[in-house]
N, C-alpha and C. Protein backbone atom coordinates (compact mmCIF):
# COMPACT_ATOMS: atom_id res chain seq x y z
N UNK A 1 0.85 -1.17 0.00
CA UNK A 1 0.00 0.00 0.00
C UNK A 1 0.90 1.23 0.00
N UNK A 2 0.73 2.21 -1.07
CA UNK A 2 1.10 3.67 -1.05
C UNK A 2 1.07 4.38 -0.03
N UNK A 3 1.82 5.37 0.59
CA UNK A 3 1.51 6.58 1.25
C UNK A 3 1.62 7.75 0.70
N UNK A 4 0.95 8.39 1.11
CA UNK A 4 1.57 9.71 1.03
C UNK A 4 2.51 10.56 1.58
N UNK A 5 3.30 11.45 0.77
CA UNK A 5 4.36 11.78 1.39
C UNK A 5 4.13 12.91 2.14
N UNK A 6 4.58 12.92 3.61
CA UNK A 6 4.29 14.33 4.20
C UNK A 6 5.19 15.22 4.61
N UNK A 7 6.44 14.99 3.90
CA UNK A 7 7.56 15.73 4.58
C UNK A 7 8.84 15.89 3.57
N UNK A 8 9.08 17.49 3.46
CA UNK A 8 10.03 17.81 2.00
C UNK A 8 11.26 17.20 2.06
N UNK A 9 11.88 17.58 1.60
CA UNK A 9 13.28 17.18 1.06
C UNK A 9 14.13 17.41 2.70
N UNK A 10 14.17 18.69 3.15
CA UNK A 10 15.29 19.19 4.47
C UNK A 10 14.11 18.35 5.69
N UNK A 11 13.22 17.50 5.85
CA UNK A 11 12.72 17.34 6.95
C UNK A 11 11.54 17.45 7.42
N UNK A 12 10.91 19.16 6.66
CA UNK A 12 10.22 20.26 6.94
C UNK A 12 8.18 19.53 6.41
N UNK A 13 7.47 19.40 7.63
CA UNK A 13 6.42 19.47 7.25
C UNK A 13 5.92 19.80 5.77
N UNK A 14 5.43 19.19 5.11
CA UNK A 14 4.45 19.28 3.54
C UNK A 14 3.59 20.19 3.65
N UNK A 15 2.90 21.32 3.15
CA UNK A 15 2.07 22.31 3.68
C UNK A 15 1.16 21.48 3.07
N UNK A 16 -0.44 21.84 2.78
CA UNK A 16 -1.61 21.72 2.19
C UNK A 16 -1.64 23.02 1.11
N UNK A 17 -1.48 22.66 0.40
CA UNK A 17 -2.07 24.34 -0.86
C UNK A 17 -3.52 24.77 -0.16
N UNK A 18 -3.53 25.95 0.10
CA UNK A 18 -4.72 26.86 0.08
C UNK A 18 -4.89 27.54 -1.28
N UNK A 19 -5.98 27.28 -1.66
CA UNK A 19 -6.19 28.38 -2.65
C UNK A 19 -7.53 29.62 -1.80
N UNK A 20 -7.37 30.72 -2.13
CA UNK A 20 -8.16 31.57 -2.57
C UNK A 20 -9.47 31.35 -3.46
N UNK A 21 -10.97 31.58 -2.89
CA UNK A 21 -11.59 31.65 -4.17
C UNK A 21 -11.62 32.46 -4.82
N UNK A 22 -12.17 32.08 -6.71
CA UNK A 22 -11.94 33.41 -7.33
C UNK A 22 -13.36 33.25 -7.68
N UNK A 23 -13.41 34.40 -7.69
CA UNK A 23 -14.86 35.30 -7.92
C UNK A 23 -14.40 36.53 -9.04
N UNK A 24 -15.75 36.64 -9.65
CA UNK A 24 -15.91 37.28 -10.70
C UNK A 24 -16.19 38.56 -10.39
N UNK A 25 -15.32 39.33 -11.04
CA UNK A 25 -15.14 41.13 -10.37
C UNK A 25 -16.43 41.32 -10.88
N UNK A 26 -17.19 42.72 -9.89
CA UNK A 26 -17.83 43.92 -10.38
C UNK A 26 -18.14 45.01 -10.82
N UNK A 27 -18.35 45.65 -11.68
CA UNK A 27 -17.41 47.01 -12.16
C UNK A 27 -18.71 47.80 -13.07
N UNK A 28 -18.34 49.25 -12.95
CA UNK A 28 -19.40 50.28 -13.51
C UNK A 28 -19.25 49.83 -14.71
N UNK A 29 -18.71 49.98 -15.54
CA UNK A 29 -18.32 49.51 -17.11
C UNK A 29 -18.87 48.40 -17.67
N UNK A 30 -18.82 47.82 -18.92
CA UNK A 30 -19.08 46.29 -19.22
C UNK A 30 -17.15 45.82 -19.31
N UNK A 31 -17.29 44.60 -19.00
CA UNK A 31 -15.56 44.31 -19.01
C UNK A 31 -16.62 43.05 -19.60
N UNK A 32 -15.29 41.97 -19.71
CA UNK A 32 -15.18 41.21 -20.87
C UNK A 32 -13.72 40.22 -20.14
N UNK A 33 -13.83 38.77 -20.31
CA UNK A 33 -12.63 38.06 -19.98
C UNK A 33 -11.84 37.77 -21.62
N UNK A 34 -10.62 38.15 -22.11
CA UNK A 34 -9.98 37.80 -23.02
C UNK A 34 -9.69 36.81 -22.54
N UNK A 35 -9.56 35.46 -23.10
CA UNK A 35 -8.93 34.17 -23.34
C UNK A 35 -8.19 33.55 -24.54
N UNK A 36 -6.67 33.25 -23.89
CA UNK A 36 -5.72 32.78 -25.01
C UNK A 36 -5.89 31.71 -25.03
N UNK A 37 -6.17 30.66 -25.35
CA UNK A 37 -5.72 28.93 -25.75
C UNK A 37 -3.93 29.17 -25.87
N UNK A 38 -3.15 28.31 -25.01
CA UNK A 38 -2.09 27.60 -25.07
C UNK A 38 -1.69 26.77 -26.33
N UNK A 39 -3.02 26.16 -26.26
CA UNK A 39 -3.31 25.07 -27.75
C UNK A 39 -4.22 25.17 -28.36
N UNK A 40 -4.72 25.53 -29.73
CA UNK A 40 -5.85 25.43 -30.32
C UNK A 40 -6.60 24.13 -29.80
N UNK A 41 -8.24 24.97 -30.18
CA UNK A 41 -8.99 23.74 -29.73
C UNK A 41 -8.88 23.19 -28.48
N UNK A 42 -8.93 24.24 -27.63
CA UNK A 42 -8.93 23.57 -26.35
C UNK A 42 -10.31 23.89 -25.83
N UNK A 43 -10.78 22.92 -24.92
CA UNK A 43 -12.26 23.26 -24.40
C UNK A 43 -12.28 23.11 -23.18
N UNK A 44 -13.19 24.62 -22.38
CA UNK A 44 -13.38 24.82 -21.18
C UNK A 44 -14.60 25.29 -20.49
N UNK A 45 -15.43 25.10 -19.80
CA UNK A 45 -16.22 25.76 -18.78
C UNK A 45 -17.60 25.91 -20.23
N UNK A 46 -18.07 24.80 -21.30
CA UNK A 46 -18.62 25.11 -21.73
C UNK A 46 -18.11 25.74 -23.51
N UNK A 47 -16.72 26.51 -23.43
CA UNK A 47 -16.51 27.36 -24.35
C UNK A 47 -15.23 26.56 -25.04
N UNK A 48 -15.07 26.53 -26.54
CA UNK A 48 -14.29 25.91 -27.58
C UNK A 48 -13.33 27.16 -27.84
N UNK A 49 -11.92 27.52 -28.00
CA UNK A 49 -10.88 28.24 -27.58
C UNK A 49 -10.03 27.65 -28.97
N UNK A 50 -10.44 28.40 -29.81
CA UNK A 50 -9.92 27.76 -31.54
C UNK A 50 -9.22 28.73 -31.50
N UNK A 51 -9.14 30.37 -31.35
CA UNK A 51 -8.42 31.40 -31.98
C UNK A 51 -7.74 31.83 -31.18
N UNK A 52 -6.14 31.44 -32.32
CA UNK A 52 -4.88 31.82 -31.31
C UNK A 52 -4.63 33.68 -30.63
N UNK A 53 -5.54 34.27 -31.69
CA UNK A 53 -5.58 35.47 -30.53
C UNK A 53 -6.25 35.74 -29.94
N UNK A 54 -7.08 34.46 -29.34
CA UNK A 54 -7.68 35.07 -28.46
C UNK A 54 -9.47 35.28 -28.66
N UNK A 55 -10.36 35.09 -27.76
CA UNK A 55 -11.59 35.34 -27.91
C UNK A 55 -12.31 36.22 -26.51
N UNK A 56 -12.81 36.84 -26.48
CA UNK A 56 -13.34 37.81 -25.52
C UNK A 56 -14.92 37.65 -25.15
N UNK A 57 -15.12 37.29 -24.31
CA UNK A 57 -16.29 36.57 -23.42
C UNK A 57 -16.80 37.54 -22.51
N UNK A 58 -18.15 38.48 -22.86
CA UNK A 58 -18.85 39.36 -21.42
C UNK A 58 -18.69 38.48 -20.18
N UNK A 59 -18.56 39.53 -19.20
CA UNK A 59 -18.68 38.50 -18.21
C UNK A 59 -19.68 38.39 -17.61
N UNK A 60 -20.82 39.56 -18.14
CA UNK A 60 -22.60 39.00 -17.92
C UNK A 60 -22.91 37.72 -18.34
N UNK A 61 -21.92 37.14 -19.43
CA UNK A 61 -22.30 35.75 -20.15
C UNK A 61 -21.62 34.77 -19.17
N UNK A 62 -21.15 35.30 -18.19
CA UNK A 62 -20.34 33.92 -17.46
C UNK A 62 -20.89 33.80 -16.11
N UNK A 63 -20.70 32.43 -15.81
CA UNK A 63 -21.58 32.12 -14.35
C UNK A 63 -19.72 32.22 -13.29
N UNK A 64 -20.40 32.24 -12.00
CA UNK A 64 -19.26 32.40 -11.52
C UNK A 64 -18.58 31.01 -11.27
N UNK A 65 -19.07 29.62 -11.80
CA UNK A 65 -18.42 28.86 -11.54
C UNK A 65 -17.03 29.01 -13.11
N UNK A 66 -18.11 29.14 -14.08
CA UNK A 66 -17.63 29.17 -15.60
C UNK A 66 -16.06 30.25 -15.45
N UNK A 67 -16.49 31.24 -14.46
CA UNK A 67 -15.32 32.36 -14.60
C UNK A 67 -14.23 31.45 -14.15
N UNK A 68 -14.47 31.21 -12.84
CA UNK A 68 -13.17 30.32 -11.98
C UNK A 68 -12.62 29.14 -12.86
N UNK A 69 -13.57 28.08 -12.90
CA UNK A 69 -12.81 27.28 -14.35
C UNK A 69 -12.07 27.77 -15.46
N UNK A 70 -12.01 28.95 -15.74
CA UNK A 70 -11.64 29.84 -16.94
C UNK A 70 -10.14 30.25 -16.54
N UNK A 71 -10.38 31.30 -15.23
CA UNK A 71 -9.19 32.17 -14.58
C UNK A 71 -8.18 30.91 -13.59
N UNK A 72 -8.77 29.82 -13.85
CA UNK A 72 -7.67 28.93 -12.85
C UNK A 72 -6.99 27.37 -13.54
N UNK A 73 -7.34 27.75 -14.77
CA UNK A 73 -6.87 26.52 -16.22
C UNK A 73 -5.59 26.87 -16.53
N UNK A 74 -4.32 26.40 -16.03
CA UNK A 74 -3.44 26.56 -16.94
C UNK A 74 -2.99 26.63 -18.38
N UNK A 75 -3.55 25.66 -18.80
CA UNK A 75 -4.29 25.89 -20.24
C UNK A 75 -4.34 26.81 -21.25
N UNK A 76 -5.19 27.83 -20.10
CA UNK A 76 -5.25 29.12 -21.10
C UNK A 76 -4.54 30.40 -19.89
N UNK A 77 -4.23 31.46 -20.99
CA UNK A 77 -4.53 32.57 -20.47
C UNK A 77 -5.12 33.50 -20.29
N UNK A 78 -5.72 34.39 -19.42
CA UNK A 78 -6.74 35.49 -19.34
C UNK A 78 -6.75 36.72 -18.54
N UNK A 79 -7.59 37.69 -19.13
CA UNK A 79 -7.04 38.70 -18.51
C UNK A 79 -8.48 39.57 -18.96
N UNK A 80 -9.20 40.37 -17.97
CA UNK A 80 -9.74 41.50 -18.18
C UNK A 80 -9.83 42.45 -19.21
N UNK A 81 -10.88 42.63 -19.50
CA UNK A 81 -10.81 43.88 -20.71
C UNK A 81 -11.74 44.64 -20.51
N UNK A 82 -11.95 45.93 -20.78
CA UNK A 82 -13.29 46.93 -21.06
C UNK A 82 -14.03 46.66 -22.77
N UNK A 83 -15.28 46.61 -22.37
CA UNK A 83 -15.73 46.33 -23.65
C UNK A 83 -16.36 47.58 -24.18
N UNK A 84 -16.19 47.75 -25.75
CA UNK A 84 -16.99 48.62 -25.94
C UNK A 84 -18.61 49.11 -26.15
N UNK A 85 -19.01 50.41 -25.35
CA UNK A 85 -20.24 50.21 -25.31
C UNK A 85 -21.00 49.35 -26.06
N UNK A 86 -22.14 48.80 -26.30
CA UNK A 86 -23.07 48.55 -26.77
C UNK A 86 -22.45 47.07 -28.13
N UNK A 87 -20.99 47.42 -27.94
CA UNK A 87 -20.67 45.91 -29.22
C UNK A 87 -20.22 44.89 -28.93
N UNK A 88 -20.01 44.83 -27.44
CA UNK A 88 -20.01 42.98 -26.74
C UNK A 88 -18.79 42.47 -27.06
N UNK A 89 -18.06 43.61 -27.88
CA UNK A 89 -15.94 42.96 -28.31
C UNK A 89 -15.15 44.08 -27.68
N UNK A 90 -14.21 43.06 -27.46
CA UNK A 90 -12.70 44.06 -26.58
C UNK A 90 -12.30 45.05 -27.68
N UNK A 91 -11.34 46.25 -27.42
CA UNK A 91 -10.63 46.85 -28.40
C UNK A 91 -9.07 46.52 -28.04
N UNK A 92 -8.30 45.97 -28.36
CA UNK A 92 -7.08 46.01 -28.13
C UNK A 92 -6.20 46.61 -29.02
């Protein structure tokens, strides 16, 4: 039978990772999550991630589980944007 290991390399107790939850900001503006795919065709939280620059997602369109699956995928990368009024796409 396996164990688990509880103790590093010098001796020293194994911590437990804490994460932080992430929650989906609030803001006067409309913002928008940009998402890079690492790899074409990657699929997440619902959403298919074909374009290597990137696709830009309201974040009225995202549930807050969908955001966290999104912002905590190594996978991809992401980052905040302001959207422009009334056209639902980032300007970069």
């Amino acid at each position: 039978m396996a164990t688990t290991k509880t103790t590093t390399k010098r001796g020293q107790a194994a911590k437990a990772p804490t994460a932080a939850p992430v929650t989906k900001p609030t803001a006067d503006k409309a913002q928008g999550l940009k998402v890079v795919p690492k790899r074409p065709g990657f699929r997440r939280a619902g959403y298919a991630f074909d374009d290597p620059a990137g696709s830009v997602i309201p974040l009225d369109d995202l549930t807050d589980d969908q955001y966290e699956a999104l912002t905590t995928e190594p996978a991809l990368v992401t980052h905040l944007v302001d959207l422009e009024e009334g056209a639902g796409q980032a300007q970069d």
